[in-house]
C-alpha atoms as a PDB file:
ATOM      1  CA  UNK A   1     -12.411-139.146 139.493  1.00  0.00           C
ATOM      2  CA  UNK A   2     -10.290-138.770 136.226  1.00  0.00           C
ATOM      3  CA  UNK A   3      -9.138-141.975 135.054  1.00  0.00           C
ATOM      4  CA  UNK A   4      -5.417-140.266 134.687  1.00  0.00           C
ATOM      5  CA  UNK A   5      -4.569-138.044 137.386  1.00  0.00           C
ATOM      6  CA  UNK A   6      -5.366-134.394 136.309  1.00  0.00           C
ATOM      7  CA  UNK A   7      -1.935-132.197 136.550  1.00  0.00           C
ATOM      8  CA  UNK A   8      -1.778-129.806 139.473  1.00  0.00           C
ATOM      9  CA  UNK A   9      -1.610-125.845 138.551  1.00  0.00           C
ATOM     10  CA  UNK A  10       1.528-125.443 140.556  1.00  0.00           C
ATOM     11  CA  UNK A  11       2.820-127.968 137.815  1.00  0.00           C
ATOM     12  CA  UNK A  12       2.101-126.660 135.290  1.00  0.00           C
ATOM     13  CA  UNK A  13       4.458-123.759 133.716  1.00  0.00           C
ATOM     14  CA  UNK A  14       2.894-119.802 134.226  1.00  0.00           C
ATOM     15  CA  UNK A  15       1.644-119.796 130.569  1.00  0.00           C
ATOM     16  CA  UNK A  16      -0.073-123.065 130.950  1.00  0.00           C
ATOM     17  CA  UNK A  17      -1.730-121.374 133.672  1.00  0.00           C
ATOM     18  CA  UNK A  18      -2.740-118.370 132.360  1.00  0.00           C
ATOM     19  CA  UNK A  19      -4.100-120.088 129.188  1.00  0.00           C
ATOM     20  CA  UNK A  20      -6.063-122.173 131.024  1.00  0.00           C
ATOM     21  CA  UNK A  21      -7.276-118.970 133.266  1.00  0.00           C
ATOM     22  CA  UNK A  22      -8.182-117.410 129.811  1.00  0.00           C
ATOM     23  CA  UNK A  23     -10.001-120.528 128.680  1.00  0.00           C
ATOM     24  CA  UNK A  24     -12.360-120.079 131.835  1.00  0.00           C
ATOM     25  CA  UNK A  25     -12.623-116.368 131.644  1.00  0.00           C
ATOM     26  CA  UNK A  26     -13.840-116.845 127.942  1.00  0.00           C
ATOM     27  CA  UNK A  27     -15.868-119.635 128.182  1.00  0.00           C
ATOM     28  CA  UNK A  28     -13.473-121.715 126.065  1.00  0.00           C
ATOM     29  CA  UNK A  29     -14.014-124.006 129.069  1.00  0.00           C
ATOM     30  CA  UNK A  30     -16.319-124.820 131.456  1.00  0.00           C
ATOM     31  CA  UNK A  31     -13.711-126.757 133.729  1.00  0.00           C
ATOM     32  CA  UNK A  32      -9.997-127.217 133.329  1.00  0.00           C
ATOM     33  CA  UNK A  33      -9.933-130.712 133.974  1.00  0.00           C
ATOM     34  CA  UNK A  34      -9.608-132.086 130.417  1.00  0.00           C
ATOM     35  CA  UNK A  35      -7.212-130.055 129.875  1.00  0.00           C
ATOM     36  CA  UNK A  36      -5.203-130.747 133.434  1.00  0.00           C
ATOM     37  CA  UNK A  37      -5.517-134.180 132.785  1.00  0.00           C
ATOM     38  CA  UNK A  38      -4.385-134.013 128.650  1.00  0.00           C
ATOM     39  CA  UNK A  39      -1.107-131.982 130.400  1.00  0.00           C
ATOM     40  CA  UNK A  40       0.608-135.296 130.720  1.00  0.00           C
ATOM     41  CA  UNK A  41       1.467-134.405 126.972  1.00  0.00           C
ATOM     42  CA  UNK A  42       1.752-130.807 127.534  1.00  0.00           C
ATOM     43  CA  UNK A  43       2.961-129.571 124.500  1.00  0.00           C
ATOM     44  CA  UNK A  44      -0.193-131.172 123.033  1.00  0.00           C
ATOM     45  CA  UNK A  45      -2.403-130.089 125.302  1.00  0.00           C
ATOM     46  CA  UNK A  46      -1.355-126.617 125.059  1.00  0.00           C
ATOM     47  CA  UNK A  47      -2.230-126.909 121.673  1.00  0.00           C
ATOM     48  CA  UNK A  48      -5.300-128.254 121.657  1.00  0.00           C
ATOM     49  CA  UNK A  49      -6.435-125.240 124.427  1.00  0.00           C
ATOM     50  CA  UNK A  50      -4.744-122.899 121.886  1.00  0.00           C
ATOM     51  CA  UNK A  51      -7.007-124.162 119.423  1.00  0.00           C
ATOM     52  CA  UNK A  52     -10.133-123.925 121.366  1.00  0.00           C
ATOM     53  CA  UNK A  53      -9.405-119.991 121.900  1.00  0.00           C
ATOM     54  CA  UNK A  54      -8.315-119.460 118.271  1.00  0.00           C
ATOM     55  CA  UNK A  55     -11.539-120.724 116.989  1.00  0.00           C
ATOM     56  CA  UNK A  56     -13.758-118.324 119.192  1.00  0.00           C
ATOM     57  CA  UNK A  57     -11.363-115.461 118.984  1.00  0.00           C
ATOM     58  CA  UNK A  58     -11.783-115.449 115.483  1.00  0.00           C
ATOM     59  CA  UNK A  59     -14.570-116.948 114.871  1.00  0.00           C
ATOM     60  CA  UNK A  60     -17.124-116.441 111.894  1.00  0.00           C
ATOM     61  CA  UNK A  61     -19.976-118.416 112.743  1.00  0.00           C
ATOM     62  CA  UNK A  62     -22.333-116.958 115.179  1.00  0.00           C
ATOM     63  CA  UNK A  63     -22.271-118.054 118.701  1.00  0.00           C
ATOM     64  CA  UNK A  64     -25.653-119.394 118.183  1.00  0.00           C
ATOM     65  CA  UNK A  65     -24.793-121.750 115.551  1.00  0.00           C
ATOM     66  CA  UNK A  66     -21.544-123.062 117.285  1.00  0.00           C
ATOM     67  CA  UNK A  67     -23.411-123.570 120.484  1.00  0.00           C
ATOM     68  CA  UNK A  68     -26.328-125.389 118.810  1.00  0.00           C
ATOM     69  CA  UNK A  69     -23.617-127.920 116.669  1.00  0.00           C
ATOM     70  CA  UNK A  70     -21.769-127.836 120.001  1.00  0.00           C
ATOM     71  CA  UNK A  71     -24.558-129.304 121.946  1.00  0.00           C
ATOM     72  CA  UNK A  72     -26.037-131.358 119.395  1.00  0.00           C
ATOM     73  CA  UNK A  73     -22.685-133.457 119.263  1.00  0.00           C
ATOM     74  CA  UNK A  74     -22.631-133.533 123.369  1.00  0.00           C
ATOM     75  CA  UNK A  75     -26.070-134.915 123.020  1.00  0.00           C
ATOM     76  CA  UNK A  76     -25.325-137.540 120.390  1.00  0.00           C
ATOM     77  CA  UNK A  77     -22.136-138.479 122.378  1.00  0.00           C
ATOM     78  CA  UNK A  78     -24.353-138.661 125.399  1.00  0.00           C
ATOM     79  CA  UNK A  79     -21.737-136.827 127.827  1.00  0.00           C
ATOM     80  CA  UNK A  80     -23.840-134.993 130.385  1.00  0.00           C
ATOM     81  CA  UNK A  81     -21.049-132.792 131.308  1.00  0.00           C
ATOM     82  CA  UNK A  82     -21.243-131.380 127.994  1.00  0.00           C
ATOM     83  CA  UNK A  83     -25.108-131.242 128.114  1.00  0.00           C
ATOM     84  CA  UNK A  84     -25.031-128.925 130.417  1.00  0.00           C
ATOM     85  CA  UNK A  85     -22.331-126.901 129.907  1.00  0.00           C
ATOM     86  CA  UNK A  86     -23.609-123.098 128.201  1.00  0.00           C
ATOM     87  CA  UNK A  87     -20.955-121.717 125.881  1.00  0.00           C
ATOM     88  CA  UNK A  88     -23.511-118.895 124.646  1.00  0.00           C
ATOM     89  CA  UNK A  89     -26.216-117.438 126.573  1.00  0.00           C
ATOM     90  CA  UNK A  90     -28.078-116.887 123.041  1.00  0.00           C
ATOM     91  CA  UNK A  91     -29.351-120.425 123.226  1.00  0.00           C
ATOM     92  CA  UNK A  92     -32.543-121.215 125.006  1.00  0.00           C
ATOM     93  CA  UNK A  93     -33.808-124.566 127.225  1.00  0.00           C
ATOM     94  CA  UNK A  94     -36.392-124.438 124.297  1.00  0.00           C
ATOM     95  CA  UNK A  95     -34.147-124.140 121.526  1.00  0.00           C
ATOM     96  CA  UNK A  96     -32.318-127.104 123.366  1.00  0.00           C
ATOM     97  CA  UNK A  97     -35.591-129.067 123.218  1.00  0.00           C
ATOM     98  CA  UNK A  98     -35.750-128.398 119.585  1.00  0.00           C
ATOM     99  CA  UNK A  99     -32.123-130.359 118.771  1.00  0.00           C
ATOM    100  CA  UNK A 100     -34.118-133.646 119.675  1.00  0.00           C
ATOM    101  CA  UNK A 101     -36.587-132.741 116.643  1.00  0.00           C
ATOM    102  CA  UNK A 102     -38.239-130.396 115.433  1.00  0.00           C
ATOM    103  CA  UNK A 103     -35.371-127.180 114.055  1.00  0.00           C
ATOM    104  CA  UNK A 104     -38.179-125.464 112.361  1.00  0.00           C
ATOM    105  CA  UNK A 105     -37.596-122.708 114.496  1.00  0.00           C
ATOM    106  CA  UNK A 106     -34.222-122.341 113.649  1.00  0.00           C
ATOM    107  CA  UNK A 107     -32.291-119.904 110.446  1.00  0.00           C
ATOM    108  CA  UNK A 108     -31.595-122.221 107.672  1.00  0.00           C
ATOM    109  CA  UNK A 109     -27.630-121.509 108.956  1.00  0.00           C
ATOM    110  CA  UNK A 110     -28.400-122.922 112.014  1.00  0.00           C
ATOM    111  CA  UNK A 111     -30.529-126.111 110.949  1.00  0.00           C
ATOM    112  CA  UNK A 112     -27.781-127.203 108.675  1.00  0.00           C
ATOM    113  CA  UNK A 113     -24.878-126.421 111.265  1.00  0.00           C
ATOM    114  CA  UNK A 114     -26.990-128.527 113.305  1.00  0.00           C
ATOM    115  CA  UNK A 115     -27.414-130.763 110.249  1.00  0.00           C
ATOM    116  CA  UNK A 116     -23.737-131.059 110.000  1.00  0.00           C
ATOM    117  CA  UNK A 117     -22.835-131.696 113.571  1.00  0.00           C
ATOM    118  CA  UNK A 118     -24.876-134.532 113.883  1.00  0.00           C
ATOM    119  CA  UNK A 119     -23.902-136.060 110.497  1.00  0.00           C
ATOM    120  CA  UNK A 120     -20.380-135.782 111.062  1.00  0.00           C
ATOM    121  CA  UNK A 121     -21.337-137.261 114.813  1.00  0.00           C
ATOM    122  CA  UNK A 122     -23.208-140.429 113.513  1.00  0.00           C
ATOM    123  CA  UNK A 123     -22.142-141.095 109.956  1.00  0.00           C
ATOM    124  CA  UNK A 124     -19.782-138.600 107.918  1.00  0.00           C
ATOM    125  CA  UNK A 125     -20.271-140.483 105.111  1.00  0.00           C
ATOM    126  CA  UNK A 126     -23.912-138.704 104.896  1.00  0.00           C
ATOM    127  CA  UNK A 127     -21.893-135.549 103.939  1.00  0.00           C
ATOM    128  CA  UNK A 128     -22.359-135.743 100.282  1.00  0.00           C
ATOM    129  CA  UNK A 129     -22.088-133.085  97.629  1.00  0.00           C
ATOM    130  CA  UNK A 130     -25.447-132.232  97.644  1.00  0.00           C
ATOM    131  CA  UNK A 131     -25.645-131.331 101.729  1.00  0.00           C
ATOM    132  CA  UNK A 132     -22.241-129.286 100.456  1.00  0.00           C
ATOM    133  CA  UNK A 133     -23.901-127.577  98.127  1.00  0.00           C
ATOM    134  CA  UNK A 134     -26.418-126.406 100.830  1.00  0.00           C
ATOM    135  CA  UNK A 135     -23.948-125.179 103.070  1.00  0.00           C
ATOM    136  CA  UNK A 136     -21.976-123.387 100.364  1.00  0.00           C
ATOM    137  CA  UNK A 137     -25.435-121.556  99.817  1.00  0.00           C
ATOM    138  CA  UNK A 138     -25.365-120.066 103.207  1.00  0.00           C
ATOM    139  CA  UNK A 139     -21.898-120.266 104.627  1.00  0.00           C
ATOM    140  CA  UNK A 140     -18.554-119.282 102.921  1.00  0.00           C
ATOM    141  CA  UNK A 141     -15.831-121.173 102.007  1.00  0.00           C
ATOM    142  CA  UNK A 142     -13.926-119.876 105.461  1.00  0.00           C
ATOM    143  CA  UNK A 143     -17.353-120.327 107.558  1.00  0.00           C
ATOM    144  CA  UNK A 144     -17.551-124.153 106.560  1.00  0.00           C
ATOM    145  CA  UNK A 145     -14.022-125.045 107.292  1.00  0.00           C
ATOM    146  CA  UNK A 146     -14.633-122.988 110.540  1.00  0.00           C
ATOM    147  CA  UNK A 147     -17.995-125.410 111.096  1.00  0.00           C
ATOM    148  CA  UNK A 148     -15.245-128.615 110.173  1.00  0.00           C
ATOM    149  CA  UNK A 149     -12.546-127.372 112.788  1.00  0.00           C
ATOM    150  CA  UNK A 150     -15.307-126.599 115.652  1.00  0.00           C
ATOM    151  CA  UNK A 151     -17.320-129.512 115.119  1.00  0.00           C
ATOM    152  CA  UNK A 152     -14.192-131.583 115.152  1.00  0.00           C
ATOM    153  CA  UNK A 153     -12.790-130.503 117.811  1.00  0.00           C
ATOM    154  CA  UNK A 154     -16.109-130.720 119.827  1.00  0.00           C
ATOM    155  CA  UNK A 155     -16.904-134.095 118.681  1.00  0.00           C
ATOM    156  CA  UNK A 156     -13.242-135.489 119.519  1.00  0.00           C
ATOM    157  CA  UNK A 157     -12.863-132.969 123.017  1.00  0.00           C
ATOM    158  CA  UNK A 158     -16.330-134.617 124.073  1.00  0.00           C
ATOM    159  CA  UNK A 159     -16.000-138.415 123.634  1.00  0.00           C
ATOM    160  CA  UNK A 160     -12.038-137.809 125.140  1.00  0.00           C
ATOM    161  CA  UNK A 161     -13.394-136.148 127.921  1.00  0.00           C
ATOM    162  CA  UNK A 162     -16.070-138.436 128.692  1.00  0.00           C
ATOM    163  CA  UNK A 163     -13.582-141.370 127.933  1.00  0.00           C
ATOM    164  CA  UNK A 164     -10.602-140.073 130.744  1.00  0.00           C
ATOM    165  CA  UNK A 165     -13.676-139.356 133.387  1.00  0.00           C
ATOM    166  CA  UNK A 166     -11.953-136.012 133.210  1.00  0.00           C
ATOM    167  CA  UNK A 167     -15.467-133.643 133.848  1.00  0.00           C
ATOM    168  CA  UNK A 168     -16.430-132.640 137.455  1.00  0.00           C
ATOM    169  CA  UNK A 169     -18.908-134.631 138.868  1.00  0.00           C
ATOM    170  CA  UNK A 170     -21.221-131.915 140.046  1.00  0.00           C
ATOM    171  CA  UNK A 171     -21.710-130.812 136.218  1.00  0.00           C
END
């Protein structure tokens, strides 16, 4: 049970409602919940959700990479709901065994979003020029802030999540 009492759909306004129905449809989200429960502050909230969509309606990276950052950070942060949660079916059960060491397998894009999620998860101060200057190798300008906002957003949706309770127990 969420630690603040998630917002009923009936109290929520229609576009509320249908963002959060998009969310789902999408795979933005895997549960409304968060989200239900961040609608105490609903301007916020529809925000955030906004921001979710906005970054994989026009998103750059692949869905690969975002999913592999994505799940790297849910693993650091330890939040099982996020474990298992599959934004992108182009991510294996092997490729998830791989986060936990060896990326070998993985494009040099997709080691170093990896890279980058779980430096920005455990100590951002480890992003120094030089790991920039491997990034700006691969990625643009636009794909790196994209990498920023996603991982972010991940990182910070995760631990709230996991903080509030807010994730179904079944997941």
């Amino acid at each position: 049970m969420p630690r603040l009492t998630a917002i009923d759909n009936a109290d929520l306004s229609p576009a509320f409602v249908d963002a959060l129905e998009r969310g789902l449809s999408t795979g933005v989200l895997s549960t409304t919940l968060p989200i239900r429960v961040w609608a105490h502050c609903p301007e916020a909230a529809a925000a955030w959700l906004k921001l979710l969509q906005v970054l994989q309606d026009t998103a750059q990276l692949s869905a690969r990479e975002r999913e592999l950052a994505r799940l790297k950070i849910a693993s650091i942060n330890q939040c099982q709901p996020c474990q298992l949660a599959r934004k992108s079916d182009t991510v294996s059960e092997a490729d998830i065994a791989c986060l936990q060491g060896d990326v070998a397998s993985f494009t040099e894009r997709e080691r170093l979003a990896v890279e980058f999620a779980e430096k920005l998860a455990v100590d951002h101060r480890e992003l120094d020029d030089t790991f920039y200057i491997a990034l700006q190798r691969c990625f643009t300008a636009a794909e790196i802030a994209e990498l920023h906002m996603y991982c972010g957003v991940m990182l910070a949706g995760g631990k709230l999540t996991y903080a509030l309770n807010a994730y179904p127990k079944s997941a």
